[in-house]
Protein backbone atom coordinates (compact mmCIF):
# COMPACT_ATOMS: atom_id res chain seq x y z
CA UNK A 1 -28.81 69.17 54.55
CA UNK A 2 -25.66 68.30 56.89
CA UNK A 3 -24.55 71.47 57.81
CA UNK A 4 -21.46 70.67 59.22
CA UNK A 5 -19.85 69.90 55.13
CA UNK A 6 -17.16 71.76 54.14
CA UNK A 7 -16.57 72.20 50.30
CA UNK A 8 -13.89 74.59 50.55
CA UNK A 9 -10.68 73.43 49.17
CA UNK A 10 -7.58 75.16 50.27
CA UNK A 11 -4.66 75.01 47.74
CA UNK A 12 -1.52 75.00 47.44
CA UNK A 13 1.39 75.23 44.93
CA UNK A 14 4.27 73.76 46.77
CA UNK A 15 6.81 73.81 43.45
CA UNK A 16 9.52 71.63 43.38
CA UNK A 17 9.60 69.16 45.67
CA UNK A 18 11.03 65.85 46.14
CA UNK A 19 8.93 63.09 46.97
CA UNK A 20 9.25 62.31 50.44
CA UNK A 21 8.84 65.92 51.74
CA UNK A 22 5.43 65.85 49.53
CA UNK A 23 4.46 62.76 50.90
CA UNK A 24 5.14 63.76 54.68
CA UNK A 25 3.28 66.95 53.79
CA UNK A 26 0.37 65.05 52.62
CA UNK A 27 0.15 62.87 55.19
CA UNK A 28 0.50 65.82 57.87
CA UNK A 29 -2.71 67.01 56.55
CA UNK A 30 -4.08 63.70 55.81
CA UNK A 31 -3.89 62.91 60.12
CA UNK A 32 -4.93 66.40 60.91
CA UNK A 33 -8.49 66.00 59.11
CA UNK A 34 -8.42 62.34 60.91
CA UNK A 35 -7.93 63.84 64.29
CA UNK A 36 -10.68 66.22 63.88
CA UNK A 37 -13.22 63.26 63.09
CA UNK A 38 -12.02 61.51 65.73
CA UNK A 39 -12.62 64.01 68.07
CA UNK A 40 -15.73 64.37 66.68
CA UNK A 41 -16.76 61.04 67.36
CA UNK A 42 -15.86 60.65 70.56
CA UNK A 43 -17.00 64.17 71.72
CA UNK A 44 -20.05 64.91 69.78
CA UNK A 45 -18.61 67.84 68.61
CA UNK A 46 -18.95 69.47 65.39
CA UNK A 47 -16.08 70.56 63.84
CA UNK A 48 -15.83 70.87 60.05
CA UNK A 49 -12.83 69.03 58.60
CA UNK A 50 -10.97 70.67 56.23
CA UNK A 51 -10.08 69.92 52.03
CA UNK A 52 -6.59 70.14 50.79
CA UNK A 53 -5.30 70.13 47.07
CA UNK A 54 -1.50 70.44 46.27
CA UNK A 55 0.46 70.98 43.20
CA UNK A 56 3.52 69.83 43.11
CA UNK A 57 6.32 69.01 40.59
CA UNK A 58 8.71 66.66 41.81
CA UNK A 59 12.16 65.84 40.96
CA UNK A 60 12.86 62.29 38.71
CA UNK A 61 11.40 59.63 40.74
CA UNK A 62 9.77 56.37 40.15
CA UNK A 63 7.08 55.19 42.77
CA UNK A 64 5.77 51.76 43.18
CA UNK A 65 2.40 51.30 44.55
CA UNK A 66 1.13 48.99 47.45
CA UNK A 67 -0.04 46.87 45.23
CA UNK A 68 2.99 46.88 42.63
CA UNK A 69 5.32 44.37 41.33
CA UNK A 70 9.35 45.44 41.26
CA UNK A 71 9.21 43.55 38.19
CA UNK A 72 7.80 46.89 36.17
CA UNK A 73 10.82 47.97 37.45
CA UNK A 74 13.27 47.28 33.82
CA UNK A 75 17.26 49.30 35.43
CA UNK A 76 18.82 48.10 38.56
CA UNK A 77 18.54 50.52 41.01
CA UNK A 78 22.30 51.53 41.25
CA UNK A 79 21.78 52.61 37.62
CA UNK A 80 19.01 54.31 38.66
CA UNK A 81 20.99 56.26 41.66
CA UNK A 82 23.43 56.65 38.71
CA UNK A 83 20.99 58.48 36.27
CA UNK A 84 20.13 60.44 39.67
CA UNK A 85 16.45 58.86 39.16
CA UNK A 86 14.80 58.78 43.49
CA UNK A 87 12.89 55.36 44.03
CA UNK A 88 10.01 54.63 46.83
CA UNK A 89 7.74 52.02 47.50
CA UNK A 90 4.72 54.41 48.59
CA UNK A 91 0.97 53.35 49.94
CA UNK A 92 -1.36 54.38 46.72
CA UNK A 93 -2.91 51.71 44.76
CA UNK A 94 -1.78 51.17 41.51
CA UNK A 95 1.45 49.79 40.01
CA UNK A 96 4.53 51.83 39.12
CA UNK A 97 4.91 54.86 37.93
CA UNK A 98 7.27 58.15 36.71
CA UNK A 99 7.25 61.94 38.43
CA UNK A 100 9.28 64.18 36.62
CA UNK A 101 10.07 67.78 35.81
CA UNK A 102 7.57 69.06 33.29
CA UNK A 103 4.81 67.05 34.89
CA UNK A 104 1.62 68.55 36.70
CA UNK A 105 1.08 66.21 40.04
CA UNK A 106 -1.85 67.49 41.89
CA UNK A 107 -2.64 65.68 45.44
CA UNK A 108 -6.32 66.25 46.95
CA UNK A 109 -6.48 65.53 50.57
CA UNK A 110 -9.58 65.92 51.14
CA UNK A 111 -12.41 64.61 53.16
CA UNK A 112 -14.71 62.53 51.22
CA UNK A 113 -17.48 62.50 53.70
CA UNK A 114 -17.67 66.82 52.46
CA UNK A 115 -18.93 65.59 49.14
CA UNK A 116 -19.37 61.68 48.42
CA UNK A 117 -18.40 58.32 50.06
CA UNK A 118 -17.72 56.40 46.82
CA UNK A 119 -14.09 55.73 45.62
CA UNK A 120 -15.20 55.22 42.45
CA UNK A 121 -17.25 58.31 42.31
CA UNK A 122 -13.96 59.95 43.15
CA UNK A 123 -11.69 58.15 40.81
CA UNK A 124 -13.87 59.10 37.89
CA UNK A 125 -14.23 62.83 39.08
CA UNK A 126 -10.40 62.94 39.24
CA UNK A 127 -10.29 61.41 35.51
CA UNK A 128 -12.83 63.96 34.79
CA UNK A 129 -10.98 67.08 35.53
CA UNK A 130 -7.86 65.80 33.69
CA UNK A 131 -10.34 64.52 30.40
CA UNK A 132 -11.81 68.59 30.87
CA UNK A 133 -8.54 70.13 30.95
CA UNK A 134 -7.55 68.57 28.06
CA UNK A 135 -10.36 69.15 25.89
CA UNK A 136 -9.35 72.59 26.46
CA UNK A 137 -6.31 71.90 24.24
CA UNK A 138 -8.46 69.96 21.70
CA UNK A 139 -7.29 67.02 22.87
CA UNK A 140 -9.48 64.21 22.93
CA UNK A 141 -9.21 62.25 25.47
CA UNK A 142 -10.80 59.29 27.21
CA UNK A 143 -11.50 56.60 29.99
CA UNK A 144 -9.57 52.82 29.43
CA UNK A 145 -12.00 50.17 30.46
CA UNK A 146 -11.05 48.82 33.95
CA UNK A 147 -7.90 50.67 33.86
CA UNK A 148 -7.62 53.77 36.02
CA UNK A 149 -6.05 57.03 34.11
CA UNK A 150 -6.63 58.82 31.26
CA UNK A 151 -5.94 57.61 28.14
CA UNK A 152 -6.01 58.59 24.52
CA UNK A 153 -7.31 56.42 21.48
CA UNK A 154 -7.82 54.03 24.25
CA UNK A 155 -8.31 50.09 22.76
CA UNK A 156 -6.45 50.81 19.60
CA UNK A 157 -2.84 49.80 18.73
CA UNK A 158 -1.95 53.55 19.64
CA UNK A 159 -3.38 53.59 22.84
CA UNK A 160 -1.05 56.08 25.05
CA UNK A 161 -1.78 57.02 28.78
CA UNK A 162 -1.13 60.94 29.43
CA UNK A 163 -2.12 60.88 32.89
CA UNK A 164 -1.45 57.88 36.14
CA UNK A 165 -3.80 57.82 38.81
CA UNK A 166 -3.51 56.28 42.16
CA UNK A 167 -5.19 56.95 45.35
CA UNK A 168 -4.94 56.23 49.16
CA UNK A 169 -8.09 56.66 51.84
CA UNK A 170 -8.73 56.64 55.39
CA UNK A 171 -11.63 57.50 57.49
CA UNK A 172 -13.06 58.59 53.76
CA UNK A 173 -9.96 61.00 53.81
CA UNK A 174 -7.87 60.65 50.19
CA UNK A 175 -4.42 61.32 49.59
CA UNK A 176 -1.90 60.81 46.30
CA UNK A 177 -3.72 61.57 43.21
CA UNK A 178 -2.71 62.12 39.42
CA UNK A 179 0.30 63.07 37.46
CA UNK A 180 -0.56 65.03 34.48
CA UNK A 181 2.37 64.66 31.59
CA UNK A 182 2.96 68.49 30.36
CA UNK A 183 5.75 68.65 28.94
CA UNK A 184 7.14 66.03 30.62
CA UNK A 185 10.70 64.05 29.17
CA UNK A 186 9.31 60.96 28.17
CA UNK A 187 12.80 59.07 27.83
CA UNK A 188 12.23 58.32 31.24
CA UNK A 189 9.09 55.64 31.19
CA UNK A 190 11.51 53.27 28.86
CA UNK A 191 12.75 52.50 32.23
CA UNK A 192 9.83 50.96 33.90
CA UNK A 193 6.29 49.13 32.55
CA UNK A 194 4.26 52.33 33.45
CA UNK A 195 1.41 50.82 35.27
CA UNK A 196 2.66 47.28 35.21
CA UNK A 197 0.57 47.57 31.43
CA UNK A 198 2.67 45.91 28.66
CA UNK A 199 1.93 47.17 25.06
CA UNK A 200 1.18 51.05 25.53
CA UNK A 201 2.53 54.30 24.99
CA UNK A 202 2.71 57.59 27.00
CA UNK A 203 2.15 61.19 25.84
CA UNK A 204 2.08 64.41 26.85
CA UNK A 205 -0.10 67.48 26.14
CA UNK A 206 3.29 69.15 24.35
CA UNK A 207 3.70 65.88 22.43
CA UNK A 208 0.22 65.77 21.28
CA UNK A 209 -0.35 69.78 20.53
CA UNK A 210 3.25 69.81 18.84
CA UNK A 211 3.81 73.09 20.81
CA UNK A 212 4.83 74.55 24.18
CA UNK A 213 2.58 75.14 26.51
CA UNK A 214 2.68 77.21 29.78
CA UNK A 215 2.37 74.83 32.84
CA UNK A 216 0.97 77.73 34.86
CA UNK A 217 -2.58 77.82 32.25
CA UNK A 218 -2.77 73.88 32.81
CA UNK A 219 -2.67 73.97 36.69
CA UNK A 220 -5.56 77.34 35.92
CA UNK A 221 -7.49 75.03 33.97
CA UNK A 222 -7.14 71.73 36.62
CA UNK A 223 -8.57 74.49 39.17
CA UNK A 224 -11.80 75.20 37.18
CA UNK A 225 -12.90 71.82 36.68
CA UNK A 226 -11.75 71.07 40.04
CA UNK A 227 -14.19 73.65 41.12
CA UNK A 228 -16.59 72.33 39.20
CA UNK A 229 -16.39 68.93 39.24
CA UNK A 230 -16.67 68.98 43.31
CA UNK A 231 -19.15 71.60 43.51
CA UNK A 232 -16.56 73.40 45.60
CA UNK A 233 -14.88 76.79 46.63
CA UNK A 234 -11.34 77.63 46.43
CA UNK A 235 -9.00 79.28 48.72
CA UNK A 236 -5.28 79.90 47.82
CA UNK A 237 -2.67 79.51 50.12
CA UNK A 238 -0.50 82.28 50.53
């Protein structure tokens, strides 16, 4: 057994925060954990890297991944500056997207090389935290075949994504993540092809529950199966 693994995860609840700031923050960390392999490497020391995992609720914005196409995009952006709606081209995979108020966005930065070195491994563990928290809530929900998210009644004419997820790594070390639709105003994705994936819907956990529900037990029950699903130990950041 490598003892030089980490599985502690430090989190943090950053709030509301625009986009960028989040982003910079990420990527702070993200270099940090890079620095300390590096110097590993060259050294032949033995630090331990450090695990990150951030909630964060950001103001309207609408992100297009690396890999995107600004067609997805269906307003001009001056309307969008007009509805006071941000806009960024960002470095995750994935298409387009929405982050809103009412939505749960939770970024791991984390060092893959403390647990597993298999994106897809990781992909499906972040799917399976969200598909966990929901069952919590009764709702059924499920993988969509070569599509990346969580989905429910997936391959039926009411197929409806609840939560996006896109990813970036480096040296094994992840950043970006998912975006969990709470109670999230879903007016917004008529402006974009969420995903670049004509035909679908989106939901939320309040639209499917036909109830409120408290944002604060969702992010409690993300941390559980976050614990669980990574065989890890949390620390919260004062």
């Amino acid at each position: 057994m490598n003892k030089n693994l980490n599985k502690n995860i430090i989190v943090y609840d950053l709030g509301v925060l625009d986009y960028n700031t989040a982003f910079n923050f990420q990527e702070k960390k993200l270099q940090e954990i890079i620095d300390i392999k590096r110097t590993n490497r060259n050294t032949g020391s033995s630090i331990k890297t450090t695990n990150y995992f951030l909630f964060v609720e950001h103001p309207p914005v609408i992100t297009l991944g690396k890999s995107g196409q600004e067609k997805n995009l269906l307003l001009p952006k001056e309307e969008l500056e007009r509805k006071k709606i941000q806009f960024f081209n960002t470095n995750r995979g994935g298409d387009i997207t929405f982050h809103g108020y009412g939505q749960i966005v939770g970024y791991p930065v984390i060092d893959l090389e403390n647990f597993y070195t298999d994106i897809n491994r990781y992909l499906r563990a972040l799917e399976e935290i969200v598909i966990s928290t929901l069952n919590f809530y009764k709702i059924s929900s499920k993988r969509s075949s070569g599509e990346t998210g969580v989905w429910l009644e997936p391959n039926s004419p009411n197929s409806r994504k609840i939560c996006a997820i896109g990813v970036k790594t480096s040296r094994w070390v992840t950043m970006h993540g998912f975006a969990l639709n709470v109670e999230t105003d879903l007016k917004y994705y008529d402006y974009i092809i969420p995903c670049g994936i004509k035909g679908k819907g989106i939901t939320s956990i309040k639209r499917e529950i036909k109830k409120d529900v408290s944002v604060k037990e969702v992010k409690e029950k993300i941390l559980e199966n976050l614990k669980k699903t990574f065989d890890a130990n949390l620390i919260f950041s004062v």
